[in-house]
C-alpha atoms as a PDB file:
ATOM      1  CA  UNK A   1       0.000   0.000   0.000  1.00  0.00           C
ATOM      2  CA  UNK A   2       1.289   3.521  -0.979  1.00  0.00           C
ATOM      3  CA  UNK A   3       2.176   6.169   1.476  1.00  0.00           C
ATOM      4  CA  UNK A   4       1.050   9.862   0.821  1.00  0.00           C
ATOM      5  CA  UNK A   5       4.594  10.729  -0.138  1.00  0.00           C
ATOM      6  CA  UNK A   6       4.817   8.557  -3.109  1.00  0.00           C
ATOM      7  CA  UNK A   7       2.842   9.547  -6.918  1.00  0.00           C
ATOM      8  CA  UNK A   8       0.491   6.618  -8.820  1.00  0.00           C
ATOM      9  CA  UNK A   9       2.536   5.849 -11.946  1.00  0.00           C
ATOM     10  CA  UNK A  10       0.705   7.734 -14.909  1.00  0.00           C
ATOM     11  CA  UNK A  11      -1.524   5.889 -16.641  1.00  0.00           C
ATOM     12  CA  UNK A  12      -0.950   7.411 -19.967  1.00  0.00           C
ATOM     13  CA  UNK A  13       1.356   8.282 -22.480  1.00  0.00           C
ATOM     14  CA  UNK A  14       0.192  11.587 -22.318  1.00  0.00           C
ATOM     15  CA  UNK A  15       0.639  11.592 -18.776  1.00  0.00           C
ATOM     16  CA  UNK A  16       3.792  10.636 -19.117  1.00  0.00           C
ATOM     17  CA  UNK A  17       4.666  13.341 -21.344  1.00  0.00           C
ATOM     18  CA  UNK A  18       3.524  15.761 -18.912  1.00  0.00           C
ATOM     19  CA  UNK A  19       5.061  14.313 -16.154  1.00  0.00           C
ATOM     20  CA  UNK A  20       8.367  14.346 -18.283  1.00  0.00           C
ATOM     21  CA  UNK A  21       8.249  17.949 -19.302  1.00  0.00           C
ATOM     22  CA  UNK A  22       7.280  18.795 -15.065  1.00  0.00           C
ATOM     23  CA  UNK A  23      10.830  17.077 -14.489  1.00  0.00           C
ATOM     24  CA  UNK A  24      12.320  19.864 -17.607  1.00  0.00           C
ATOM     25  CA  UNK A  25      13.082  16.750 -19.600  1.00  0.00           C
ATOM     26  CA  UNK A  26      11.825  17.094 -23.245  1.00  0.00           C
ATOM     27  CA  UNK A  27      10.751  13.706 -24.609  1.00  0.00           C
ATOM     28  CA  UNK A  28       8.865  12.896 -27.953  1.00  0.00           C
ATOM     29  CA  UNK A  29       5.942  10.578 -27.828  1.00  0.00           C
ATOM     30  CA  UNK A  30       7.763   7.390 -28.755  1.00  0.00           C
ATOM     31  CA  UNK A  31       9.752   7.857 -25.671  1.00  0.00           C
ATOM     32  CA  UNK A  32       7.114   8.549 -23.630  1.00  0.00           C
ATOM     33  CA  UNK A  33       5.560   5.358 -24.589  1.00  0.00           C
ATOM     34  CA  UNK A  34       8.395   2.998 -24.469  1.00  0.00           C
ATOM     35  CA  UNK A  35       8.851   4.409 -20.284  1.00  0.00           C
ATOM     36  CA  UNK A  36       5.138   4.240 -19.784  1.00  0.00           C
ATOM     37  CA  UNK A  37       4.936   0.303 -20.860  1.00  0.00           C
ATOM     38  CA  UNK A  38       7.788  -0.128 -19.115  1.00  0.00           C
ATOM     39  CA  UNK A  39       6.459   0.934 -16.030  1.00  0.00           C
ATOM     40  CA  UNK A  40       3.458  -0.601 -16.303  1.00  0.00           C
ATOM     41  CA  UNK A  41       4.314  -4.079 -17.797  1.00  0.00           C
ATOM     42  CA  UNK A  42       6.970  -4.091 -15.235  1.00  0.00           C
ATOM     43  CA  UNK A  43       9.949  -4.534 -17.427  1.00  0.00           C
ATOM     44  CA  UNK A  44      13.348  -3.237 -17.777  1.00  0.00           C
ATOM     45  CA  UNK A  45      14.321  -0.386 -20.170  1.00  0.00           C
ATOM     46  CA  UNK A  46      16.866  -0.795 -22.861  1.00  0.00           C
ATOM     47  CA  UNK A  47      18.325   2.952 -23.778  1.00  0.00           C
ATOM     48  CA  UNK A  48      20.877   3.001 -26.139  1.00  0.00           C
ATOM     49  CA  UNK A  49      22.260   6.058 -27.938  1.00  0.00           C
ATOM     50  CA  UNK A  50      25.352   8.184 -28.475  1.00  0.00           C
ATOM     51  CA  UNK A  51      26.823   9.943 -25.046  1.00  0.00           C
ATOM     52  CA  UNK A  52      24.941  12.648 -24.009  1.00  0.00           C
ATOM     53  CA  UNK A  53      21.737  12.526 -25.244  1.00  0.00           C
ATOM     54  CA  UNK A  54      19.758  12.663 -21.787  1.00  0.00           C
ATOM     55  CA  UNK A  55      19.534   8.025 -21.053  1.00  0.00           C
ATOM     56  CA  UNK A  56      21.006   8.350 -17.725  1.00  0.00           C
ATOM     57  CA  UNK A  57      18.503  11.402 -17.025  1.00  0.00           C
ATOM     58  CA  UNK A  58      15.548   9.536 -18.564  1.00  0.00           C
ATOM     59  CA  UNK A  59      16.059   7.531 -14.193  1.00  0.00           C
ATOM     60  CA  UNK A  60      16.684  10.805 -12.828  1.00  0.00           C
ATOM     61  CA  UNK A  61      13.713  12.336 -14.221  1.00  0.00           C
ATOM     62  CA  UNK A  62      11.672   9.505 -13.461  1.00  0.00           C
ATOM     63  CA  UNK A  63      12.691   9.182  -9.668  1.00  0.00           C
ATOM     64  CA  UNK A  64      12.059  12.774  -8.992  1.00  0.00           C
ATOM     65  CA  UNK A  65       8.866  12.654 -10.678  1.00  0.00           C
ATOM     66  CA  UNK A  66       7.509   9.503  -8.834  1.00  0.00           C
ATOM     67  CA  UNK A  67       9.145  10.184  -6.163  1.00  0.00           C
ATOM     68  CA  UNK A  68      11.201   7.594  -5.658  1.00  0.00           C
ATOM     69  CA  UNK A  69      14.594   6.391  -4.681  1.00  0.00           C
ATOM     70  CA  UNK A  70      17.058   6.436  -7.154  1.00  0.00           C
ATOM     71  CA  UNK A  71      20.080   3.361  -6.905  1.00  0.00           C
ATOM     72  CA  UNK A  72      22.964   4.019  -9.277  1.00  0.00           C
ATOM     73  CA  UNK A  73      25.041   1.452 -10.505  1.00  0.00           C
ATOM     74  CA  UNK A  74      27.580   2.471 -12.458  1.00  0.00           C
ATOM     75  CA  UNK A  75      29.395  -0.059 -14.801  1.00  0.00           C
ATOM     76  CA  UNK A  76      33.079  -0.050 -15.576  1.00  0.00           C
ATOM     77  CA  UNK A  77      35.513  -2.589 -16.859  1.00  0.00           C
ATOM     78  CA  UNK A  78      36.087  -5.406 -13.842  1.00  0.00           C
ATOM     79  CA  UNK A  79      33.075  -4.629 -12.162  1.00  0.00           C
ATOM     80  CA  UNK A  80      32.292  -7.842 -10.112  1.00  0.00           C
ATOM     81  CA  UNK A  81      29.488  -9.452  -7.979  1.00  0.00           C
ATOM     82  CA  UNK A  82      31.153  -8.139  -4.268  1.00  0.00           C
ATOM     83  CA  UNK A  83      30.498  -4.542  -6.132  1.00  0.00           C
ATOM     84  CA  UNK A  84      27.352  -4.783  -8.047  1.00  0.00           C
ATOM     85  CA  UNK A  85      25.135  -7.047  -5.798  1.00  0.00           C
ATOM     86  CA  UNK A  86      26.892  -8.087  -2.215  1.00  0.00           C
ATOM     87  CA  UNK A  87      29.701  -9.219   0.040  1.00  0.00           C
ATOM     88  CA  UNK A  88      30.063 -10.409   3.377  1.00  0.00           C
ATOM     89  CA  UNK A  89      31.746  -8.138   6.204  1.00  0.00           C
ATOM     90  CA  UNK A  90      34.405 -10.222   6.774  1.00  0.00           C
ATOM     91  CA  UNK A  91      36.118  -7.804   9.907  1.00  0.00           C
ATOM     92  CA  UNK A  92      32.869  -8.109  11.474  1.00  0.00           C
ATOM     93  CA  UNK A  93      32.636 -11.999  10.681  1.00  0.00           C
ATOM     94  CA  UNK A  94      35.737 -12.554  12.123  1.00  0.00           C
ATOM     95  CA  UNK A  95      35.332 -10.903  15.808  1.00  0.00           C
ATOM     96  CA  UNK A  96      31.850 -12.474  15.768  1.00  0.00           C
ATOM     97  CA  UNK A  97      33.598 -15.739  15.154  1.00  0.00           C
ATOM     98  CA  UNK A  98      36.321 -15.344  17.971  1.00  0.00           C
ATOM     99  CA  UNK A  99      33.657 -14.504  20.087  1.00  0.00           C
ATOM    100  CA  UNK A 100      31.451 -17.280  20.003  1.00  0.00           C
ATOM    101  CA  UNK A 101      34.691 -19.262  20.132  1.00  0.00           C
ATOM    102  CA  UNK A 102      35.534 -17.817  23.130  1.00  0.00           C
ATOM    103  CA  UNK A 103      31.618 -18.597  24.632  1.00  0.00           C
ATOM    104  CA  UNK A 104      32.195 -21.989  23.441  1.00  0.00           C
ATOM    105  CA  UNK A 105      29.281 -21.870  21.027  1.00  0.00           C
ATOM    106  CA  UNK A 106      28.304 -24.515  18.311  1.00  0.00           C
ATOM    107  CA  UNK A 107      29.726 -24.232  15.184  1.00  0.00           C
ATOM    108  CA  UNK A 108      27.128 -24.865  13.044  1.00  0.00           C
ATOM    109  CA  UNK A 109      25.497 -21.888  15.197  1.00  0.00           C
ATOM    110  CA  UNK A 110      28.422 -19.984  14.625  1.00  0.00           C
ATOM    111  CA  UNK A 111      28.016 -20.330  10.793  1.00  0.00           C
ATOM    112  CA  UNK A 112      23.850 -19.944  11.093  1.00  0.00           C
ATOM    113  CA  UNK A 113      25.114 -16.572  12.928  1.00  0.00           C
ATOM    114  CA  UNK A 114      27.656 -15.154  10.525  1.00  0.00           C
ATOM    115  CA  UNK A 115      26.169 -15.768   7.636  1.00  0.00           C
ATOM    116  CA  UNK A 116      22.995 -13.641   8.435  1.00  0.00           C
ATOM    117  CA  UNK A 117      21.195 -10.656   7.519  1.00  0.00           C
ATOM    118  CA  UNK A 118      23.592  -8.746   9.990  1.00  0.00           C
ATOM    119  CA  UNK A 119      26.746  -9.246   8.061  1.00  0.00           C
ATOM    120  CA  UNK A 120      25.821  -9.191   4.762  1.00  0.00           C
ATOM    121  CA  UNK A 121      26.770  -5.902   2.802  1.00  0.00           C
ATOM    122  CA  UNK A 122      24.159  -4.678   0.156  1.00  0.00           C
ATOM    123  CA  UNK A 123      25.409  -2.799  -3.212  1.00  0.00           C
ATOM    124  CA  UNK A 124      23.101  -1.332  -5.792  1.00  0.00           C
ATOM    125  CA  UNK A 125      21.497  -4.821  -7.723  1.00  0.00           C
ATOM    126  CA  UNK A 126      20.850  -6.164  -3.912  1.00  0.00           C
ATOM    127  CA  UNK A 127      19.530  -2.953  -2.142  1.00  0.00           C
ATOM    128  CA  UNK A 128      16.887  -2.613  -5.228  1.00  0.00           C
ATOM    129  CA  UNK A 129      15.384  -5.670  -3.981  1.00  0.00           C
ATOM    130  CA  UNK A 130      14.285  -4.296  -0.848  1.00  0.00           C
ATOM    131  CA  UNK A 131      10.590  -3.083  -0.305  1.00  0.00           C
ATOM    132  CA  UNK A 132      10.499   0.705   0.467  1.00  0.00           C
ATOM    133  CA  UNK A 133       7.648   2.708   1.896  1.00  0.00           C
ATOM    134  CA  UNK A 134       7.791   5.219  -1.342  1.00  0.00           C
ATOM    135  CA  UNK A 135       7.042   2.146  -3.764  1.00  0.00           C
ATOM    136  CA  UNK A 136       9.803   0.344  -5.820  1.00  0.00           C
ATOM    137  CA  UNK A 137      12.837   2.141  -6.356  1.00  0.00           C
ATOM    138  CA  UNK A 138      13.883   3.170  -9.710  1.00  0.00           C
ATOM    139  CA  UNK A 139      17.352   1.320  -9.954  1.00  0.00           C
ATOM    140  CA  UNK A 140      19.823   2.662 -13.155  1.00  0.00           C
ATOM    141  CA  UNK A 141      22.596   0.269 -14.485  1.00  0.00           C
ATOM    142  CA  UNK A 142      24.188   3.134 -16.415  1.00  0.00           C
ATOM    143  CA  UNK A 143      26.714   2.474 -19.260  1.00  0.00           C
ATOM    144  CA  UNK A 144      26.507  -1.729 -19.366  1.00  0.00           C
ATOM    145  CA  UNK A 145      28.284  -1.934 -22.405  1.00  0.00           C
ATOM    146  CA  UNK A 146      31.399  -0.304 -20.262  1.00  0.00           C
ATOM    147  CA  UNK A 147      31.282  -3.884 -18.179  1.00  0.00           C
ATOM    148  CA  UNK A 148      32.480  -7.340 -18.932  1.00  0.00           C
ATOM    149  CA  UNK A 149      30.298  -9.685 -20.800  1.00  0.00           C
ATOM    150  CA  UNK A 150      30.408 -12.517 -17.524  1.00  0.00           C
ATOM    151  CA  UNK A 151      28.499  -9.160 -15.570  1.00  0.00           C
ATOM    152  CA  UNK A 152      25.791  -8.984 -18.245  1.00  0.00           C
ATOM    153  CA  UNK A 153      25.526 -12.273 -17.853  1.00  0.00           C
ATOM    154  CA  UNK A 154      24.833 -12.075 -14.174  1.00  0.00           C
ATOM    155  CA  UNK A 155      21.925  -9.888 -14.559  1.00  0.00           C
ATOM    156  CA  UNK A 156      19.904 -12.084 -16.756  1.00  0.00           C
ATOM    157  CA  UNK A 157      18.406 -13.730 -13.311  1.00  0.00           C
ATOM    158  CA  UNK A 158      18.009 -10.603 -11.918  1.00  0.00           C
ATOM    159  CA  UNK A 159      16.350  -9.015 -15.352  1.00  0.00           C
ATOM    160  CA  UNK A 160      13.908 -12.405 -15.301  1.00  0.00           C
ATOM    161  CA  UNK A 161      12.888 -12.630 -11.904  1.00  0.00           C
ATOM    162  CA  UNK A 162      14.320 -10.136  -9.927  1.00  0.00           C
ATOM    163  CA  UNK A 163      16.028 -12.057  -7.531  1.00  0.00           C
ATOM    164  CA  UNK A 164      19.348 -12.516  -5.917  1.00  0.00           C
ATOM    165  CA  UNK A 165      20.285 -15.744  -5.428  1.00  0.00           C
ATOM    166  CA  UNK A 166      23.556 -15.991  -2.455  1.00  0.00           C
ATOM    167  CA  UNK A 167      24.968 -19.432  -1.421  1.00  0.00           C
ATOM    168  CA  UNK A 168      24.847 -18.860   1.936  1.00  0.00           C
ATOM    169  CA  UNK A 169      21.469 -17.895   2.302  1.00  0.00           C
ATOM    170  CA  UNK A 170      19.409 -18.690  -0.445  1.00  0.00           C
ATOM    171  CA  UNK A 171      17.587 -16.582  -3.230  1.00  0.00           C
ATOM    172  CA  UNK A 172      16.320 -13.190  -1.831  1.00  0.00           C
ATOM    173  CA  UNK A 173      13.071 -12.348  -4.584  1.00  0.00           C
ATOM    174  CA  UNK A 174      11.656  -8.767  -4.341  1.00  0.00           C
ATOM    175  CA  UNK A 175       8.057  -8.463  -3.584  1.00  0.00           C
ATOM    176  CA  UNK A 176       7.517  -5.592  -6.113  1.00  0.00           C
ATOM    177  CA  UNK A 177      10.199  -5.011  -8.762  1.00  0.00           C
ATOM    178  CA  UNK A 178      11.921  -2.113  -8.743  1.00  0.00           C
ATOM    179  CA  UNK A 179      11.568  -0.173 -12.160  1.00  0.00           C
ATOM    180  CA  UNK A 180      15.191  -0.484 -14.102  1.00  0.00           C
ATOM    181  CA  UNK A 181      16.521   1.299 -16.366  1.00  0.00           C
ATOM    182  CA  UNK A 182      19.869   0.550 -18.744  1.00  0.00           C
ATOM    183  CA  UNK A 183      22.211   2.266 -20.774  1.00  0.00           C
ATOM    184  CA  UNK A 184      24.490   1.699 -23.427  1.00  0.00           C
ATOM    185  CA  UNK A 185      26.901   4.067 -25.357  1.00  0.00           C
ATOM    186  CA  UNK A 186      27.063   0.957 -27.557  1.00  0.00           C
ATOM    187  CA  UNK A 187      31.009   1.041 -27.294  1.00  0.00           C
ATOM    188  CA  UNK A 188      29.617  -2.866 -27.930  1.00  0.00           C
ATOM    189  CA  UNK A 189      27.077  -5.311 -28.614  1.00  0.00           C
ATOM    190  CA  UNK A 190      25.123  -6.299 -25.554  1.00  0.00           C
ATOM    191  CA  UNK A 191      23.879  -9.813 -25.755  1.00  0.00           C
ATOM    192  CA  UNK A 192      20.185 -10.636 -27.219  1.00  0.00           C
ATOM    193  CA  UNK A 193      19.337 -12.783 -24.029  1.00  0.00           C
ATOM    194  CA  UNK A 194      19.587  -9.448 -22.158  1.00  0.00           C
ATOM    195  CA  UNK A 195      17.717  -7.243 -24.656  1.00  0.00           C
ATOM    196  CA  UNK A 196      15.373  -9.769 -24.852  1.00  0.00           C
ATOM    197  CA  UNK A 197      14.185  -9.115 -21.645  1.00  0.00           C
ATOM    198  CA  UNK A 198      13.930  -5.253 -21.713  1.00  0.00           C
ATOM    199  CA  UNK A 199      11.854  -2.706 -23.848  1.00  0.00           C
ATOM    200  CA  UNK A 200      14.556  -1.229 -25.846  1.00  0.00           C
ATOM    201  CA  UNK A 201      14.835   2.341 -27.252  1.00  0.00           C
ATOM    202  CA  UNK A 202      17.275   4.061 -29.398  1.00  0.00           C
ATOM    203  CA  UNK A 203      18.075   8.025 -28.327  1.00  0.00           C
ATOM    204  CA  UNK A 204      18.815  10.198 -30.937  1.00  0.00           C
ATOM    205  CA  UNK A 205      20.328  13.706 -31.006  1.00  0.00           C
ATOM    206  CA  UNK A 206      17.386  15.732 -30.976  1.00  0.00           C
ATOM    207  CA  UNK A 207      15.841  18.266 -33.550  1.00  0.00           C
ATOM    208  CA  UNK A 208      16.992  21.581 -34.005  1.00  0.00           C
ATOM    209  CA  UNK A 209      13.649  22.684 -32.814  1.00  0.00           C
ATOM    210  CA  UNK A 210      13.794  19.965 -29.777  1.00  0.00           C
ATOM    211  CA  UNK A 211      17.094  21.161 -28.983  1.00  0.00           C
ATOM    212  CA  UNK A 212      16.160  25.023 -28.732  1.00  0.00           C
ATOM    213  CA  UNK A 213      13.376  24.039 -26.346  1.00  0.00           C
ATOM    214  CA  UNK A 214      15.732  22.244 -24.155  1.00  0.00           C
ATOM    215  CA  UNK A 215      17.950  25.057 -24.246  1.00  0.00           C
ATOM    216  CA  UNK A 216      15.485  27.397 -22.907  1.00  0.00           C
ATOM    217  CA  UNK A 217      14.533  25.732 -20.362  1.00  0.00           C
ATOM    218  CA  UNK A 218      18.604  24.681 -19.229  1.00  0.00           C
ATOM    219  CA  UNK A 219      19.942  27.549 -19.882  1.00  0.00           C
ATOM    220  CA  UNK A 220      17.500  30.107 -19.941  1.00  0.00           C
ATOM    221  CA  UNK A 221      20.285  33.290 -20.003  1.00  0.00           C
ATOM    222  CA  UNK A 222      21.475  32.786 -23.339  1.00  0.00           C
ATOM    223  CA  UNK A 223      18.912  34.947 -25.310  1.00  0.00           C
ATOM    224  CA  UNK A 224      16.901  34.363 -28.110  1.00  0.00           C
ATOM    225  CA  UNK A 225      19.791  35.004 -30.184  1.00  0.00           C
ATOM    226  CA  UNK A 226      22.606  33.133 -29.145  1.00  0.00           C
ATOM    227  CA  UNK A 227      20.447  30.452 -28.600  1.00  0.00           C
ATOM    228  CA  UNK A 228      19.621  29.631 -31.776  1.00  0.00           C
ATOM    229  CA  UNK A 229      23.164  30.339 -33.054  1.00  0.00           C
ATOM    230  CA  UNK A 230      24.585  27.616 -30.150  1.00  0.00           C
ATOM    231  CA  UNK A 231      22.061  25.011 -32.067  1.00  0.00           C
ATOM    232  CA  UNK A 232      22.239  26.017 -35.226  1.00  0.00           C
ATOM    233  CA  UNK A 233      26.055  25.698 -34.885  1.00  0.00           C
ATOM    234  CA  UNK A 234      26.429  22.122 -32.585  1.00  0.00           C
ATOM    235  CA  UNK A 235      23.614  20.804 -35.366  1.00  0.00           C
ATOM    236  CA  UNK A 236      26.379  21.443 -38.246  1.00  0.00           C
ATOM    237  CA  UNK A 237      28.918  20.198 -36.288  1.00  0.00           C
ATOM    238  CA  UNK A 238      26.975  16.740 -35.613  1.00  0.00           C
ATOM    239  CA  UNK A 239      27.460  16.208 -39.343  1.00  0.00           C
ATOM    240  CA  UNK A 240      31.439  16.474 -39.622  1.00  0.00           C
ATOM    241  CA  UNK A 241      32.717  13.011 -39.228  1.00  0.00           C
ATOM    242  CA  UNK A 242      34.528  13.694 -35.825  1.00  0.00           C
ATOM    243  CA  UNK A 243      35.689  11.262 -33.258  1.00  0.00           C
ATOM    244  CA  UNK A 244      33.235  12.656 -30.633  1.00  0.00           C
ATOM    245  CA  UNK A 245      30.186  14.407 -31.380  1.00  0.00           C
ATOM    246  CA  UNK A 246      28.659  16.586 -29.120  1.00  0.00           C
ATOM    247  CA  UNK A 247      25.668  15.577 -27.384  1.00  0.00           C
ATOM    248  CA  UNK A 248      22.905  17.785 -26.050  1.00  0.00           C
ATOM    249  CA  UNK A 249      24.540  17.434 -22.339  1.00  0.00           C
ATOM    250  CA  UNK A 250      27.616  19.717 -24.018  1.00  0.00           C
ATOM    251  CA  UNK A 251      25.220  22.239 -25.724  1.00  0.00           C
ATOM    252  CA  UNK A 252      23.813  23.146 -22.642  1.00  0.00           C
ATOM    253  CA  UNK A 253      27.543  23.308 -21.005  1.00  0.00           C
ATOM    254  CA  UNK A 254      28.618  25.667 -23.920  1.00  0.00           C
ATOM    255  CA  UNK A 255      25.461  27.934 -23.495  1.00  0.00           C
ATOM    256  CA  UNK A 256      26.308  27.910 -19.731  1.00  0.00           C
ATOM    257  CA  UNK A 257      29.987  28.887 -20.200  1.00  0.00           C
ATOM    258  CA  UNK A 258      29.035  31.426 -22.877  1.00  0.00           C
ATOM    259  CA  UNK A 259      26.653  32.783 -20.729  1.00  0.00           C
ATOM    260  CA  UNK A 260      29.278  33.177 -18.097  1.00  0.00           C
ATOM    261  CA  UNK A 261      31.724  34.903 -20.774  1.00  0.00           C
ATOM    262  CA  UNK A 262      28.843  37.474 -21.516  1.00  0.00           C
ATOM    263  CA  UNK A 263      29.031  36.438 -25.009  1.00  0.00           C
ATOM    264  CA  UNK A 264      25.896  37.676 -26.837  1.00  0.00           C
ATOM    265  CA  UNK A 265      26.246  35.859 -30.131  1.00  0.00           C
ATOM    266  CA  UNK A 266      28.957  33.850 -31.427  1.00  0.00           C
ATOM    267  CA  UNK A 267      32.042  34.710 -32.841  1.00  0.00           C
ATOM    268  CA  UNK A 268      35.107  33.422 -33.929  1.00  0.00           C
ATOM    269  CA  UNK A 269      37.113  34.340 -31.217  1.00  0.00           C
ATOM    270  CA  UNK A 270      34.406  33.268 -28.251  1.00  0.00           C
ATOM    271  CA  UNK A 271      34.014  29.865 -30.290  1.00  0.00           C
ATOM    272  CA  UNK A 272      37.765  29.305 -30.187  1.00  0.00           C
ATOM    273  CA  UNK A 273      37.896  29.649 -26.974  1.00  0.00           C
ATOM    274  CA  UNK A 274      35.497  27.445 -25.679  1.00  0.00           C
ATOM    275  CA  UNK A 275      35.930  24.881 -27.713  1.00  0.00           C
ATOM    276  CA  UNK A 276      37.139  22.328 -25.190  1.00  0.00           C
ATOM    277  CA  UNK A 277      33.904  22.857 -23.364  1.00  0.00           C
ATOM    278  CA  UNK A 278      31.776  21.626 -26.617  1.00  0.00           C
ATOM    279  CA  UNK A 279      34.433  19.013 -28.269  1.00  0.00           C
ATOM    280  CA  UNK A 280      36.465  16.509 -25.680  1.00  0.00           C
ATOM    281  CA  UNK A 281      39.496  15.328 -28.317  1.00  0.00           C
ATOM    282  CA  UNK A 282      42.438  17.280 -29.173  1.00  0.00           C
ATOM    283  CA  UNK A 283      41.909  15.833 -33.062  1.00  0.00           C
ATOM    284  CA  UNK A 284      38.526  17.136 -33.053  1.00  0.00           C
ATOM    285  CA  UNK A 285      39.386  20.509 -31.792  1.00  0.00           C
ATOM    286  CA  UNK A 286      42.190  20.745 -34.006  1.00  0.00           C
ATOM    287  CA  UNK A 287      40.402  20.462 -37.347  1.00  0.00           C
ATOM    288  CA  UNK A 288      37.640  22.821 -36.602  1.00  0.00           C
ATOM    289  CA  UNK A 289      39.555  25.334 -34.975  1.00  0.00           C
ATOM    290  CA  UNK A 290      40.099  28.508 -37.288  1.00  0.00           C
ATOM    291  CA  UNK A 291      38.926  28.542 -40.750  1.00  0.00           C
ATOM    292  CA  UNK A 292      36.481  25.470 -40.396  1.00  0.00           C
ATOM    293  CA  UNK A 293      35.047  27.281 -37.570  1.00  0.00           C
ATOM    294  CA  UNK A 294      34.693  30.290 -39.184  1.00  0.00           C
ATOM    295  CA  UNK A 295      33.090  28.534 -42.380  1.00  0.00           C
ATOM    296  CA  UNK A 296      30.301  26.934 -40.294  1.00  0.00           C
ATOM    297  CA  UNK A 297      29.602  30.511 -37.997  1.00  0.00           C
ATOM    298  CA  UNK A 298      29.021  32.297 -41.395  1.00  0.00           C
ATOM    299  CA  UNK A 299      26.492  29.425 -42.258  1.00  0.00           C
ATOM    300  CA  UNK A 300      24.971  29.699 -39.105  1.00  0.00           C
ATOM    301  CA  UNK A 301      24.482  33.429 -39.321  1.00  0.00           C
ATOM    302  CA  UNK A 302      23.063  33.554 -42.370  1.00  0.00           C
ATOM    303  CA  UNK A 303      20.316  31.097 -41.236  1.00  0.00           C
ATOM    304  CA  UNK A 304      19.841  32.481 -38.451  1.00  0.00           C
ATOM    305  CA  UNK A 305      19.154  35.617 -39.814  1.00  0.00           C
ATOM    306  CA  UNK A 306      16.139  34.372 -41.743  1.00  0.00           C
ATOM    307  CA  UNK A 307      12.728  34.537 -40.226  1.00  0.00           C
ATOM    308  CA  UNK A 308      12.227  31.633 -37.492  1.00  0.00           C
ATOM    309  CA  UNK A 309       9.871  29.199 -38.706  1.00  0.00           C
END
């Protein structure tokens, strides 16, 4: 039963939009309906798409909204089972141990002792398995394609049942499932058993139009002006073959830090400068810097001196 402090899922996609744009995160409609069957047929969702295009906030967004708790697990190369899902406090195990010893206890007490609730430490996969007065939490696996493929592997029982299953214990099921969300920069394949078992949705860099709206509301100093400028330029850029592009998470950084520079509308010398805060490799920075640059600000001024549509 829910408390007054937690919020009914919506039960539409249109709620879900508006719930969304409450949270300042601008979704289309397909998004809005891949989240809302994914809360509501209780399964994982699959978000894949270049860095930077809002998948981690797609949790964030969704956590504040529903007021939930949000558990973060973030994946990285080596990331192992005593990490992602639990490990027994061995310091603690071992004075409990010498202890009883000392008390002259059984052993197979002992072990029924140590091996207990009491010891046993809880990371991110585990404590999302636990009931919470606010409802099921919203638990983010951000960036699995960063882990090793034995991890992905791992989660499959937690993906199909949402359990934990520990040797010493037994399996630990949750009685509601928390509501997951994954992410992949697809820096590689993740398996089909895994996808198989998730709603999966592809995030693309957003419109021009999409991406002025987010501005506004992220970085509402910028002006009318340099607004559009910032997306007419970072939309040209998106089609030079570099080894980076940027994603909407570095437009709103460059309106920020332009904002901060007073700049008013772009020019050579302010993009120059703040380069490093839209493009993260030197290669990158290199070949637009100077005459490139100043190729694509002339474009951009033109269009943006013709009448907004």
């Amino acid at each position: 039963m829910r408390t007054a402090g937690s919020d009914p899922l919506p039960r539409s996609v249109a709620a879900m939009l508006e719930l969304l744009d409450q949270e300042n995160y601008l979704a289309d409609r397909s998004l809005a309906t891949a989240i809302h069957l994914s809360l509501h047929l209780k399964r994982p969702l699959f978000l894949e798409g270049e860095a930077g295009v809002g998948k981690t906030e797609v949790a964030k967004v969704l956590a504040g909204g529903l007021k939930r708790r949000l558990i973060r697990l973030q994946c990285y190369e080596g990331l192992d089972v005593a990490s992602a899902v639990y490990e027994w406090d061995y310091a603690r195990q071992m004075i409990e141990i010498r202890l009883s010893e000392a008390s002259e206890k059984e052993r197979s007490e002992i072990e029924s002792t140590i091996f207990s609730d009491r010891f046993l430490l809880k990371r991110p996969l585990l404590q999302a398995l636990d009931p919470e007065i606010e409802g099921p939490p919203v638990l983010l696996i951000d960036e699995l394609d960063r882990a090793d493929e034995p991890f992905e592997a791992y989660l499959l029982e937690l993906l199909s049942d949402f359990q934990v299953t520990i040797p010493e214990i037994g399996t630990l099921r949750a009685k509601e499932p928390p509501i997951v969300v994954i992410t992949s920069n697809r820096t590689r394949e993740i398996h089909d058993a895994l996808k198989r078992r998730c709603f999966y949705y592809w995030i693309d860099y957003p419109s021009a139009e999409r991406e002025r709206k987010i501005l506004d509301r992220k970085a509402p100093g910028a002006g009318e002006r340099l607004s559009r400028e910032i997306v007419l330029f970072v939309q040209r850029l998106r089609k030079i073959d570099f080894f980076k592009l940027p994603g909407i998470a570095e437009t709103i950084d460059w309106a920020e830090a332009l904002i901060e520079l007073d700049v008013l509308e772009l020019s050579p010398q302010a993009i120059n400068d703040t380069l490093g805060v839209l493009l993260k490799y030197q290669d990158d920075i290199a070949r637009l810097q100077g005459s490139e640059a100043a190729r694509l600000l002339a474009e951009v001024k033109a269009e943006a001196a013709l009448p907004a549509e």
